[in-house]
Protein backbone atom coordinates (compact mmCIF):
# COMPACT_ATOMS: atom_id res chain seq x y z
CA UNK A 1 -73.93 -25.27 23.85
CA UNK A 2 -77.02 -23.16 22.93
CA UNK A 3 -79.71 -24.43 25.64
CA UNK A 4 -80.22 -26.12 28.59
CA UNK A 5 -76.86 -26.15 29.20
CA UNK A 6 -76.84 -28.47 32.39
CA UNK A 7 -78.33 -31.17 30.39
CA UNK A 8 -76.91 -34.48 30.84
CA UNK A 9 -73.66 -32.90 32.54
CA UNK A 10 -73.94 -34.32 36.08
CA UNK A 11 -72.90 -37.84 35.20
CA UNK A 12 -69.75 -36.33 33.92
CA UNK A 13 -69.33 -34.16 36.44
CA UNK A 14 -68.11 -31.50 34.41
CA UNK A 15 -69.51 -27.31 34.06
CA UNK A 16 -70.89 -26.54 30.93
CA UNK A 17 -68.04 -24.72 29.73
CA UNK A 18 -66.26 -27.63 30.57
CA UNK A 19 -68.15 -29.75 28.78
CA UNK A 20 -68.64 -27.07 25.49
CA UNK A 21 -64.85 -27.49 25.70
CA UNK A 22 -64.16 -31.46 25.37
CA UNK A 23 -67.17 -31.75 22.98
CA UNK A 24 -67.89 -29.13 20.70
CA UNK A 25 -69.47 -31.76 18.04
CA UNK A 26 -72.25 -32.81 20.45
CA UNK A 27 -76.03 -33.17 20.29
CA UNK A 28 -78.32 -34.20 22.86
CA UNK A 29 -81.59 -35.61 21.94
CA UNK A 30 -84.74 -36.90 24.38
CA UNK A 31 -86.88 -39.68 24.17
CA UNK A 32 -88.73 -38.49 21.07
CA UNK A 33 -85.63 -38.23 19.17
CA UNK A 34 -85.45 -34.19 19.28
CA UNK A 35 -82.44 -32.93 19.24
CA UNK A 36 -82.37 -30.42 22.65
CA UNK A 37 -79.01 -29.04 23.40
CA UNK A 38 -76.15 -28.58 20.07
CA UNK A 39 -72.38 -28.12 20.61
CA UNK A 40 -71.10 -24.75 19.36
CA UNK A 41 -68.89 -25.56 16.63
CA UNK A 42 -71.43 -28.17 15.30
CA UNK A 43 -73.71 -24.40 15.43
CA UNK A 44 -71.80 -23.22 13.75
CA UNK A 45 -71.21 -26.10 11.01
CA UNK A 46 -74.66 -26.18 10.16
CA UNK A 47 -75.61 -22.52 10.46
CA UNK A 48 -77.85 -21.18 9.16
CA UNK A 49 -80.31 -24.01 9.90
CA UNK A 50 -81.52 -24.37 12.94
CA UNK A 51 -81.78 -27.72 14.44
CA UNK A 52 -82.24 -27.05 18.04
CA UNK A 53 -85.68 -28.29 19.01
CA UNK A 54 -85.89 -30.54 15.95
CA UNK A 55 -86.13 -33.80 14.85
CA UNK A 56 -82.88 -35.85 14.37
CA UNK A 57 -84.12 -37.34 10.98
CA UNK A 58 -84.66 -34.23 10.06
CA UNK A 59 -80.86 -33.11 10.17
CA UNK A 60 -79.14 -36.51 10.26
CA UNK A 61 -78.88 -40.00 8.53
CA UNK A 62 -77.57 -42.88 10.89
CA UNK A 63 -75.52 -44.71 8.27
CA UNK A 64 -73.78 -46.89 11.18
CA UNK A 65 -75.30 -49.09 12.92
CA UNK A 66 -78.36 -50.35 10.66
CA UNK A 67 -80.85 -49.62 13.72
CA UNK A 68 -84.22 -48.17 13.65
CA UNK A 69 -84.14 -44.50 14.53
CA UNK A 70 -86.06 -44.67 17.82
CA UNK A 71 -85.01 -44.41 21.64
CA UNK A 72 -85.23 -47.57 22.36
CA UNK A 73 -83.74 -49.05 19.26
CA UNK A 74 -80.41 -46.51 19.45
CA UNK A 75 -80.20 -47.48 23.84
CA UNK A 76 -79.49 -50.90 22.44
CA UNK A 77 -76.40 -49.84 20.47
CA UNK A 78 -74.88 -47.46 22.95
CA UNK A 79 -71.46 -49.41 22.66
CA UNK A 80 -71.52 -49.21 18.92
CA UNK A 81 -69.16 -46.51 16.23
CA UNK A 82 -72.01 -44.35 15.15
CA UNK A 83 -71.86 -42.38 11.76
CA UNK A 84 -74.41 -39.75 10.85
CA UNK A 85 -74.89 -38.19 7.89
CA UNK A 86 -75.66 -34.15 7.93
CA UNK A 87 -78.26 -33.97 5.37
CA UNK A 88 -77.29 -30.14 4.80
CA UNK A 89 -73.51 -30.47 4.83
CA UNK A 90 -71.43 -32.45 3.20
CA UNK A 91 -70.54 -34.02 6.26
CA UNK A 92 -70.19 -37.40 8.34
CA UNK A 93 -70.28 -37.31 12.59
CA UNK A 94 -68.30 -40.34 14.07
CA UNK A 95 -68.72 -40.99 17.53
CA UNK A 96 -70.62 -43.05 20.18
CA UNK A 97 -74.01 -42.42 21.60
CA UNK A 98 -74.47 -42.90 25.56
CA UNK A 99 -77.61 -43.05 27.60
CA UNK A 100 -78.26 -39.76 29.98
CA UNK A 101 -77.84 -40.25 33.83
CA UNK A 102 -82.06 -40.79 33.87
CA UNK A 103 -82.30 -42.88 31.08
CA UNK A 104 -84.15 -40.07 29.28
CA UNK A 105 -81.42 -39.02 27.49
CA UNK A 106 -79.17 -39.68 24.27
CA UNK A 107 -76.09 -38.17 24.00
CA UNK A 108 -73.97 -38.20 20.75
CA UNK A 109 -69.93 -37.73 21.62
CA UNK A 110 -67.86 -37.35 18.24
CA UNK A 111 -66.75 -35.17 15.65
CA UNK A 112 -66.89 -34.86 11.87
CA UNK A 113 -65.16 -37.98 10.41
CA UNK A 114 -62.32 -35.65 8.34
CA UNK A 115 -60.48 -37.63 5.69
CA UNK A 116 -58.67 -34.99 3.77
CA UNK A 117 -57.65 -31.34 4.54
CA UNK A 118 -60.03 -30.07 2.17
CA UNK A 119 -62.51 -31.72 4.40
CA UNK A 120 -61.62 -29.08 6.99
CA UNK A 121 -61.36 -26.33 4.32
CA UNK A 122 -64.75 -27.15 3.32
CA UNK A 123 -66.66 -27.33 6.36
CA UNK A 124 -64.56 -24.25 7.73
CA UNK A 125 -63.02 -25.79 10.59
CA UNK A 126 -59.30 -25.62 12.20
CA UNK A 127 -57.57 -27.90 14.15
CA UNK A 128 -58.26 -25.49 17.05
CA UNK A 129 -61.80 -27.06 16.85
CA UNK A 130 -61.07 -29.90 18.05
CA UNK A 131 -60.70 -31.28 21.46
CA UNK A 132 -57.06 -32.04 22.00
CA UNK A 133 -57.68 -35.54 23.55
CA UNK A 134 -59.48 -35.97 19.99
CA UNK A 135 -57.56 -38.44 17.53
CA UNK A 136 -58.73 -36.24 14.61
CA UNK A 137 -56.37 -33.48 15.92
CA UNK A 138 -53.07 -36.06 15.45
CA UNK A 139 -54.43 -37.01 12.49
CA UNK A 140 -55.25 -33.30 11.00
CA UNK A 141 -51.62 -33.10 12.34
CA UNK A 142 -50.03 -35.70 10.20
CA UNK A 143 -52.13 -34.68 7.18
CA UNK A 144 -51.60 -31.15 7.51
CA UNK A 145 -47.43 -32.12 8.21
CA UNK A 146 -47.81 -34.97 4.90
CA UNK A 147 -49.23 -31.88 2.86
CA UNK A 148 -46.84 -29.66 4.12
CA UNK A 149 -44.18 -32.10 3.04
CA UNK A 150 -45.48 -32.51 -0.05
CA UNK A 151 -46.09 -29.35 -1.16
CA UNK A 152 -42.40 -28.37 -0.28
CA UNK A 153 -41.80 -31.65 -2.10
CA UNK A 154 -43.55 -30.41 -5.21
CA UNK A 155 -42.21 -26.91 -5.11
CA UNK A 156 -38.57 -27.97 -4.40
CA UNK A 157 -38.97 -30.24 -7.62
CA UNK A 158 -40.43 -27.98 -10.06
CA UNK A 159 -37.72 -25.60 -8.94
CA UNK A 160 -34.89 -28.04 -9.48
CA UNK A 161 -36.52 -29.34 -12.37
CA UNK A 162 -36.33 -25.23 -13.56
CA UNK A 163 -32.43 -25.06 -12.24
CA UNK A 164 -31.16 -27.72 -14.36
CA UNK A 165 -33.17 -26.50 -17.26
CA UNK A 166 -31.41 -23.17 -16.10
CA UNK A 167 -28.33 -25.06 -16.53
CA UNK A 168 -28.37 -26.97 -19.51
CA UNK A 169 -29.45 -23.34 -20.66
CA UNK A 170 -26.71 -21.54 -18.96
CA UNK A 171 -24.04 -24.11 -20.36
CA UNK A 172 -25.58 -23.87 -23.99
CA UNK A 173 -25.18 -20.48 -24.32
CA UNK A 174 -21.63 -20.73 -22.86
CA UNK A 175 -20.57 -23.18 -25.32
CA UNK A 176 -22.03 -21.39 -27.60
CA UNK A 177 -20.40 -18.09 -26.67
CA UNK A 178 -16.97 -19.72 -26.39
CA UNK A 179 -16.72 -21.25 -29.77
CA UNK A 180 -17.84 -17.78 -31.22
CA UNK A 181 -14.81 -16.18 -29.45
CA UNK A 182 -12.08 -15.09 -31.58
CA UNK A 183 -9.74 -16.11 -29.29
CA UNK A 184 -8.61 -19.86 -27.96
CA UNK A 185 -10.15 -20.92 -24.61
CA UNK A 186 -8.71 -23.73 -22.56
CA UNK A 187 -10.86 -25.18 -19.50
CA UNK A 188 -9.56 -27.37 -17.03
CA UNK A 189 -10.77 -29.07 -14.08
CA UNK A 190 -9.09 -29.24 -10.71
CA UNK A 191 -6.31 -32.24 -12.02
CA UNK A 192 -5.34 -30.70 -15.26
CA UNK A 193 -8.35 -32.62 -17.22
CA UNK A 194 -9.84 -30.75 -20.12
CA UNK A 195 -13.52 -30.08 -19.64
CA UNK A 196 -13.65 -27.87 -22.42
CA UNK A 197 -11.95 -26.09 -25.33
CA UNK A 198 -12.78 -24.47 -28.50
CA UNK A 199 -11.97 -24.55 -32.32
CA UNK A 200 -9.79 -21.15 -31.87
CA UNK A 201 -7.72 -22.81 -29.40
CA UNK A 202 -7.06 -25.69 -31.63
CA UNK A 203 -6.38 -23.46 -34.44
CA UNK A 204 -3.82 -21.56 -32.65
CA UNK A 205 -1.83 -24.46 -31.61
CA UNK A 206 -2.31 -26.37 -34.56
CA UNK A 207 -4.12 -29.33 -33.43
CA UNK A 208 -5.60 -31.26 -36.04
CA UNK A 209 -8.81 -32.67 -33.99
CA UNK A 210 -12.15 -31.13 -33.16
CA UNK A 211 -12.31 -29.75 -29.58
CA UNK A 212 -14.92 -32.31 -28.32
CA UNK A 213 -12.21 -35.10 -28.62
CA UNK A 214 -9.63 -33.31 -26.21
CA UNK A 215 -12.27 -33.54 -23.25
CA UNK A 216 -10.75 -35.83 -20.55
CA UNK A 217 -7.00 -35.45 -22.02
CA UNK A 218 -4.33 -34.63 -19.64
CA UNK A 219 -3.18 -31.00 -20.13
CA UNK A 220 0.54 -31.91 -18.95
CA UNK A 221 0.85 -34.20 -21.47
CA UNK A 222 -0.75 -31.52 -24.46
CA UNK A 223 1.40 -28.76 -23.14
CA UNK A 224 4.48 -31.21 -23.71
CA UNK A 225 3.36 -32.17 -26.99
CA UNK A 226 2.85 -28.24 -27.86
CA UNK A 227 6.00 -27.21 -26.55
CA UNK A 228 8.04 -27.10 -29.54
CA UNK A 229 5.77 -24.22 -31.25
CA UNK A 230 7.57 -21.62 -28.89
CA UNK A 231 10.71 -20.54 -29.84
CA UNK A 232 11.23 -21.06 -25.77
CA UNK A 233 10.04 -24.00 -25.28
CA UNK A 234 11.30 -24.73 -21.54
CA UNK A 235 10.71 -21.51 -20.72
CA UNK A 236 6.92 -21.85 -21.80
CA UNK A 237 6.62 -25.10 -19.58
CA UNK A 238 8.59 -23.64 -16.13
CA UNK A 239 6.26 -20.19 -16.51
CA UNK A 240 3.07 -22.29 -16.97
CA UNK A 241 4.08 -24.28 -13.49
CA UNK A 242 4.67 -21.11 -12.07
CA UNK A 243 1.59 -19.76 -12.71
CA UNK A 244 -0.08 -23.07 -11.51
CA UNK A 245 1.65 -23.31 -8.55
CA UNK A 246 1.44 -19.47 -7.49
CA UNK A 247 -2.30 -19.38 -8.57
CA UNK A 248 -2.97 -15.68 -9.32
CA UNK A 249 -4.37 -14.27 -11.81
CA UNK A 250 -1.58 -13.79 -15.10
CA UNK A 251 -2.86 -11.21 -18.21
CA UNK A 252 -0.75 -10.38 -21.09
CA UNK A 253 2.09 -12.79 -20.80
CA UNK A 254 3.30 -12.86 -24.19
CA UNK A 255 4.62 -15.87 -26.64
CA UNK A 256 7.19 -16.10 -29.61
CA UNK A 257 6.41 -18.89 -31.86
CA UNK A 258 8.53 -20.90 -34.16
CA UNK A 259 6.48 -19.26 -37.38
CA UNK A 260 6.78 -15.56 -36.29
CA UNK A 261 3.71 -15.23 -34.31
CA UNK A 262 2.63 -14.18 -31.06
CA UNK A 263 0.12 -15.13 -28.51
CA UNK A 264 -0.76 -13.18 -25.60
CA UNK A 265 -1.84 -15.66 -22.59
CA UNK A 266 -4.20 -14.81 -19.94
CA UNK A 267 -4.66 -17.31 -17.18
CA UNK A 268 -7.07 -16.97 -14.18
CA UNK A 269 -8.35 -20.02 -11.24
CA UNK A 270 -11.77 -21.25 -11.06
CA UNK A 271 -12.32 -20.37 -7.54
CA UNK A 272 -16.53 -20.51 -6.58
CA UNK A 273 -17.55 -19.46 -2.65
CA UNK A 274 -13.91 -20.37 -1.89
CA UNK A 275 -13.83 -23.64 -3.28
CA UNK A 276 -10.87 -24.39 -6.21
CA UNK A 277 -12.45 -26.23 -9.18
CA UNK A 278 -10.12 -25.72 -12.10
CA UNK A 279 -8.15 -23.84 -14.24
CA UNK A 280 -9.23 -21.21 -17.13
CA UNK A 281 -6.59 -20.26 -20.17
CA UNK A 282 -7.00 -17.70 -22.68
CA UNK A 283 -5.01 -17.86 -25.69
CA UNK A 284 -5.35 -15.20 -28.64
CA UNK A 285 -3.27 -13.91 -31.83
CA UNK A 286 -1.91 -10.82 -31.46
CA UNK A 287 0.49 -10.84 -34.28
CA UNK A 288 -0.87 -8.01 -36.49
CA UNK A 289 -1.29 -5.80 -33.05
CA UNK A 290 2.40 -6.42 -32.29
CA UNK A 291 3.12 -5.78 -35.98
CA UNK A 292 1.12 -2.28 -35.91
CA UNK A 293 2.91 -1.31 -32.24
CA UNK A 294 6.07 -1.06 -33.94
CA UNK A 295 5.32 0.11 -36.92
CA UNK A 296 3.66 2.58 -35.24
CA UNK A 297 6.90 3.04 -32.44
CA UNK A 298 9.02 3.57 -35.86
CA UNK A 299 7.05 5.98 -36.80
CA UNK A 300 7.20 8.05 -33.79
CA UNK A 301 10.82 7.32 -33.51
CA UNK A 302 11.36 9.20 -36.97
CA UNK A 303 8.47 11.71 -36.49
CA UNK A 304 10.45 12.68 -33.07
CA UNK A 305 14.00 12.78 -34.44
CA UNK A 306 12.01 15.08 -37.05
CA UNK A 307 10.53 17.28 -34.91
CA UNK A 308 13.97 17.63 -33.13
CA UNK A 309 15.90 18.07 -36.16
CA UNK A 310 13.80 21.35 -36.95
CA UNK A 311 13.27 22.06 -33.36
CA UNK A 312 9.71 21.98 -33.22
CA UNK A 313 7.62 20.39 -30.30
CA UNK A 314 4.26 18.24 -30.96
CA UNK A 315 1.22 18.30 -29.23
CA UNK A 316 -1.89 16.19 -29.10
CA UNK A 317 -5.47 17.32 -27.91
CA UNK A 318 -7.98 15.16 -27.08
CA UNK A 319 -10.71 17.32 -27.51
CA UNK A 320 -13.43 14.79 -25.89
CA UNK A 321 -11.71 14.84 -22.41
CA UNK A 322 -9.43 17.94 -22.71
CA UNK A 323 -6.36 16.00 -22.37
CA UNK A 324 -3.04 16.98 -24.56
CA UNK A 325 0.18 15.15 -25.16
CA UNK A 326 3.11 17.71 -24.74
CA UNK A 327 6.36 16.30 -26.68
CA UNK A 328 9.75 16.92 -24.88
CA UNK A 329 11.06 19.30 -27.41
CA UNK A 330 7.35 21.45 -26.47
CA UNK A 331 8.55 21.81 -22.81
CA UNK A 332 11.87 22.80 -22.76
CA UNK A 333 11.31 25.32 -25.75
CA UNK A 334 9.46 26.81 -22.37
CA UNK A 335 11.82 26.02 -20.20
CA UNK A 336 10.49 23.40 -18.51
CA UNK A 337 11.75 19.78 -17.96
CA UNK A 338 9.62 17.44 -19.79
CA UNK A 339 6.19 16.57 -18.21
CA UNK A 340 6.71 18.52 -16.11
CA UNK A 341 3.42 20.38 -16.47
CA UNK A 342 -0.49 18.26 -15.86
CA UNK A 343 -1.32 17.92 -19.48
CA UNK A 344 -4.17 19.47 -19.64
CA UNK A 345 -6.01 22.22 -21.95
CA UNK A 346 -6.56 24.67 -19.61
CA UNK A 347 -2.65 24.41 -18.29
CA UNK A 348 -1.69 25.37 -21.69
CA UNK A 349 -4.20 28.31 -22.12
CA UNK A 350 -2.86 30.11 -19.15
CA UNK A 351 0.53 30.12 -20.26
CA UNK A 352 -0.90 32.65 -23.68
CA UNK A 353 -0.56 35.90 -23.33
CA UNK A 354 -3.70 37.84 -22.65
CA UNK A 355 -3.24 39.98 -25.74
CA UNK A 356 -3.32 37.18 -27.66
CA UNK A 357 -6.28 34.26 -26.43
CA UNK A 358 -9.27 36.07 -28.51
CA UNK A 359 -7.21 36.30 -31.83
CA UNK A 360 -5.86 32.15 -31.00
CA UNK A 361 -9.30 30.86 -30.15
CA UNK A 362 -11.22 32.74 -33.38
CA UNK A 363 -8.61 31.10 -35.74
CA UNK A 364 -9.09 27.94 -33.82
CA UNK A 365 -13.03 27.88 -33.61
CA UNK A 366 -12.79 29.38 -37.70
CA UNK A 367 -10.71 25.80 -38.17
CA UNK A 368 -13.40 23.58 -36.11
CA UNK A 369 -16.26 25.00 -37.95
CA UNK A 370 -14.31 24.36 -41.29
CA UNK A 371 -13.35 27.37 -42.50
CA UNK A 372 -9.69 26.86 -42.79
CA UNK A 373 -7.86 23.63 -43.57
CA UNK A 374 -5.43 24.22 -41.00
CA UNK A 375 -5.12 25.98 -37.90
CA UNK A 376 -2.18 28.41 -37.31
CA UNK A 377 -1.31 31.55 -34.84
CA UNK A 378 1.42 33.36 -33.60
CA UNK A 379 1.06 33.67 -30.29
CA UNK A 380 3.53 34.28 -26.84
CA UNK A 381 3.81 31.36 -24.67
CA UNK A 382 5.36 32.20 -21.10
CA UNK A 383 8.51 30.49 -20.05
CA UNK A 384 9.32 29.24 -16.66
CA UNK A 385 11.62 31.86 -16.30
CA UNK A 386 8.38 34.26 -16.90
CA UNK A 387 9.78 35.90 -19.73
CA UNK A 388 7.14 35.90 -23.45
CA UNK A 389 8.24 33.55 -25.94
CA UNK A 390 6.43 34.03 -29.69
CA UNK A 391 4.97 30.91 -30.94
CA UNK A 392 4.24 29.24 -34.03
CA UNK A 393 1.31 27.20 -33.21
CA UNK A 394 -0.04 25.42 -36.03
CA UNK A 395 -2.06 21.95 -35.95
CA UNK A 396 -5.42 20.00 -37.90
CA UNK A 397 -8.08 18.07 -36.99
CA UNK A 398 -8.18 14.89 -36.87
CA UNK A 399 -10.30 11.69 -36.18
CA UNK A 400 -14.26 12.08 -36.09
CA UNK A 401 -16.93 9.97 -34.32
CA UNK A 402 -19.86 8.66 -35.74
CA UNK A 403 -21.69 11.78 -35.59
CA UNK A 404 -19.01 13.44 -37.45
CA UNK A 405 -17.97 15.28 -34.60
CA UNK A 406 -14.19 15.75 -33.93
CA UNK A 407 -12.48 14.03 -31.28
CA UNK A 408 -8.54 15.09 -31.86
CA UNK A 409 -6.77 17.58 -32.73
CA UNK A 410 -2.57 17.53 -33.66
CA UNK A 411 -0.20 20.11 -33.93
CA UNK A 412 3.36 21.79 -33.57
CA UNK A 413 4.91 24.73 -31.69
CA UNK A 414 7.96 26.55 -33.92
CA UNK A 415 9.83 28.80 -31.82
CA UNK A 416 9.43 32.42 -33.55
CA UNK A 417 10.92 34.56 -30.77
CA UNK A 418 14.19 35.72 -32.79
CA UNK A 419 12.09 35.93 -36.18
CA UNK A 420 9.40 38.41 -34.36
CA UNK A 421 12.68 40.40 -33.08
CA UNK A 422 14.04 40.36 -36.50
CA UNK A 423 11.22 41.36 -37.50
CA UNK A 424 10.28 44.29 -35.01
CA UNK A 425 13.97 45.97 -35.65
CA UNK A 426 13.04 45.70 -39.41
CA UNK A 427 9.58 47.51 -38.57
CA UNK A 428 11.33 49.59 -36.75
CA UNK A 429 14.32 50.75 -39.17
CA UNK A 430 11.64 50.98 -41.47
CA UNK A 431 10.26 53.69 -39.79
CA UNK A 432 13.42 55.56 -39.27
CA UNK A 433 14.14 55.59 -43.04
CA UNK A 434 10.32 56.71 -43.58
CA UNK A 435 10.81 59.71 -41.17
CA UNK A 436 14.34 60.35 -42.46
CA UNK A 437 12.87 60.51 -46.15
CA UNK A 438 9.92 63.25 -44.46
CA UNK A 439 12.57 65.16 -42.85
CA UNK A 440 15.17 65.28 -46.04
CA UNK A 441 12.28 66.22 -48.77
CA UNK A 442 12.12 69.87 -49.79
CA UNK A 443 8.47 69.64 -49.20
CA UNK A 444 8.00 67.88 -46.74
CA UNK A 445 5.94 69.36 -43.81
CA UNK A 446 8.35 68.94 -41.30
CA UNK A 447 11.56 70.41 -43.60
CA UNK A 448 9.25 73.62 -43.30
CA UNK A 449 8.76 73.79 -40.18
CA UNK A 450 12.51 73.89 -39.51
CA UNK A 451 13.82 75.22 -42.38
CA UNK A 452 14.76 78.37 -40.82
CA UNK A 453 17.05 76.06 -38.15
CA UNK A 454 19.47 73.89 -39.72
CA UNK A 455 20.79 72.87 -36.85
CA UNK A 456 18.01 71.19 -35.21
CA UNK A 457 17.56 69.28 -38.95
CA UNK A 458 20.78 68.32 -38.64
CA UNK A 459 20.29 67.04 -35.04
CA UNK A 460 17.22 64.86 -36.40
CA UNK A 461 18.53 63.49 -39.12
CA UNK A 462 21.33 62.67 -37.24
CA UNK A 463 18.80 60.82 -34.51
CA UNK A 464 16.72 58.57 -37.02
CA UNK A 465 19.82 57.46 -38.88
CA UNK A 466 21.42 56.04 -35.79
């Protein structure tokens, strides 16, 4: 309410903030149809035009009833459903008109006829405007609740709609991923039922039909028909109850078959937010793996008898991660029971002598950086009874990365202790004879210098001769 605020009221017997309150949609107009006193949030509808003071034809269109717009005329249809028209906004007032408590007075009671929620959108108005004994505002309710609905409606579709193509997506690619495995897949649902299998797994066990026609089969009944490609048959059936019954997850359990080969079985439950749904088996050829382990076993079998049979002791650095492989025969030619050292670099650096790390690690770096086709240094190792031990230590390089870099290096350790001592008496008689021959020579410095004393000649060259 903008003016004359007490207009009309005392019939209602309401305050004019009373009155602002129950109707904010309405106009009062006098007997020459101006429109005197405007409620505030119809103000504020219309704003900027000001229709205070105004004509109503200027502002409105009566649309409902067909009357003449005059005093009289409207007084006549006070008990009528009135619909105006804003001629500014796109807008329709639906109310009732009443005469004022003199007679001199019309005054409209309504509210904008809303339809839609954009009606409200457009016209800038809440459900707060409205009175609360006003229909509209059960109506806005429902339309805003029916939107509401709907628009949760719509999203919750599209994203639905988005899961399953998610899905389909999702199981494509796992199809697709499955059949490209190099290994035999088994799925089954919750009652042994194949859901699905691929063309590896049907290769492996020799079954002559394409993977899409084993969906639905019972697995009991396959794994009884399958049986007699292990050379254990019963035993193949009893382990995979076990493993059904027990439910944990099995890797690496290994097969013979009838025609030399052998499959490696991994086995693991479908288990989803703690809910069981079926069964996954993984199935793959491991034949020329097993074939290769013991070869390879055979190898090292000889390689250590060897190694044993000239008493020398193997090592193998892994010169990424600093880790070396000590052979038995390498730790008790120290003393020390085998493994019983961490095998690591740096363990086996401390036990070198001081005097002899710089001339090792040149002859090792001069090997690295390619200067010498083999490595190989004689070098004293300490015992566990902390005595020196010479060392043979001799090795290559081996194994590069795709860079070119090295990533292993194997050698041996020969035991050289009684060679070196061999070696220092024969160094060492060698110098005795030397100094005997000075002594014994007519010319020799030192037969001068003692020429004129036999004895002590005699003493000397009994000394160096032993």
């Amino acid at each position: 309410m903008t003016k004359n605020d007490a207009i009309g009221l005392r019939q209602f017997s309401l305050s004019a903030d009373q009155f602002a309150a129950l109707f904010p949609f309405h106009l009062v107009i006098d007997q020459q149809m101006q429109i005197i006193q405007v409620g505030g949030v119809l103000e504020r509808i219309l704003a900027p035009i000001q229709i205070l003071n105004s004509p109503l034809e200027a502002h409105f269109c009566i649309n409902r009833p067909n009357c003449a717009v005059t005093f009289e005329a409207i007084c006549q249809q006070t008990r009528s459903l009135f619909l105006m028209r804003s001629l500014h906004k796109d807008m329709q007032l639906k109310g009732q008109i009443v005469c004022g408590e003199n007679g001199d007075q019309l005054i409209f009671l309504g509210s904008p006829w809303i339809t839609d929620i954009t009606n409200l959108k457009n016209l800038e108005l809440s459900i707060d405007d409205f009175p609360l004994y006003d229909s509209v505002s059960d109506y806005l309710f429902l339309l805003q609740a029916k939107n509401s609905a709907l628009t949760d409606a719509k999203k919750l579709t599209t994203k639905l709609t988005e899961q399953r193509a998610e899905l389909r997506a999702t199981a494509s690619r796992l199809t697709t991923l499955i059949e490209s495995l190099q290994i035999g897949v088994l799925l089954e649902d919750e009652n042994r039922c194949v859901i699905l299998v691929n063309q590896e797994f049907c290769n492996l066990f020799e079954i002559p039909v394409p993977p899409a026609a084993l969906q639905g089969m019972d697995c009991r009944q396959a794994s009884e028909s399958s049986k007699e490609l292990f050379v254990e048959p019963e035993k193949f059936i009893r382990r995979v109850d076990e493993i059904l019954n027990k439910g944990e997850i099995v890797v690496n359990q290994e097969w013979q078959l009838q025609d030399g080969r052998t499959l490696e079985q991994d086995y693991a439950p479908i288990v989803v937010d703690g809910k069981f749904y079926g069964h996954l088996w993984k199935y793959r050829d491991i034949t020329q793996r097993k074939q290769s382990e013991n070869a390879l076993k055979l190898s090292e079998e000889r390689l250590a008898l060897a190694l044993d049979a000239v008493e020398e002791g193997l090592w193998d650095w892994n010169l990424a991660t600093g880790e070396i492989y000590l052979s038995p025969r390498w730790y008790t030619m120290l003393g020390y029971r085998p493994y019983e050292l961490k095998e690591n670099i740096k363990v086996v650096d401390k036990l070198i002598h001081p005097e002899d790390q710089k001339l090792m690690r040149q002859k090792l770096i001069a090997h690295i950086k390619g200067y010498t086709a083999f490595y190989e240094a004689e070098v004293r190792f300490l015992t566990k009874s902390g005595k020196w031990k010479w060392i043979l230590d001799r090795g290559k390089l081996v194994n590069r990365d795709f860079q070119g870099k090295f990533l292993r290096m194997v050698g041996t350790h020969t035991d050289i202790t009684e060679r070196k001592k061999a070696e220092e008496e024969l160094q060492q008689q060698y110098q005795r004879a030397l100094l005997l021959k000075q002594i014994t020579e007519k010319n020799s410095p030192v037969f001068k210098t003692r020429k004129n004393s036999p004895n002590n000649s005699n003493r000397s060259t009994a000394h160096f001769a032993g």
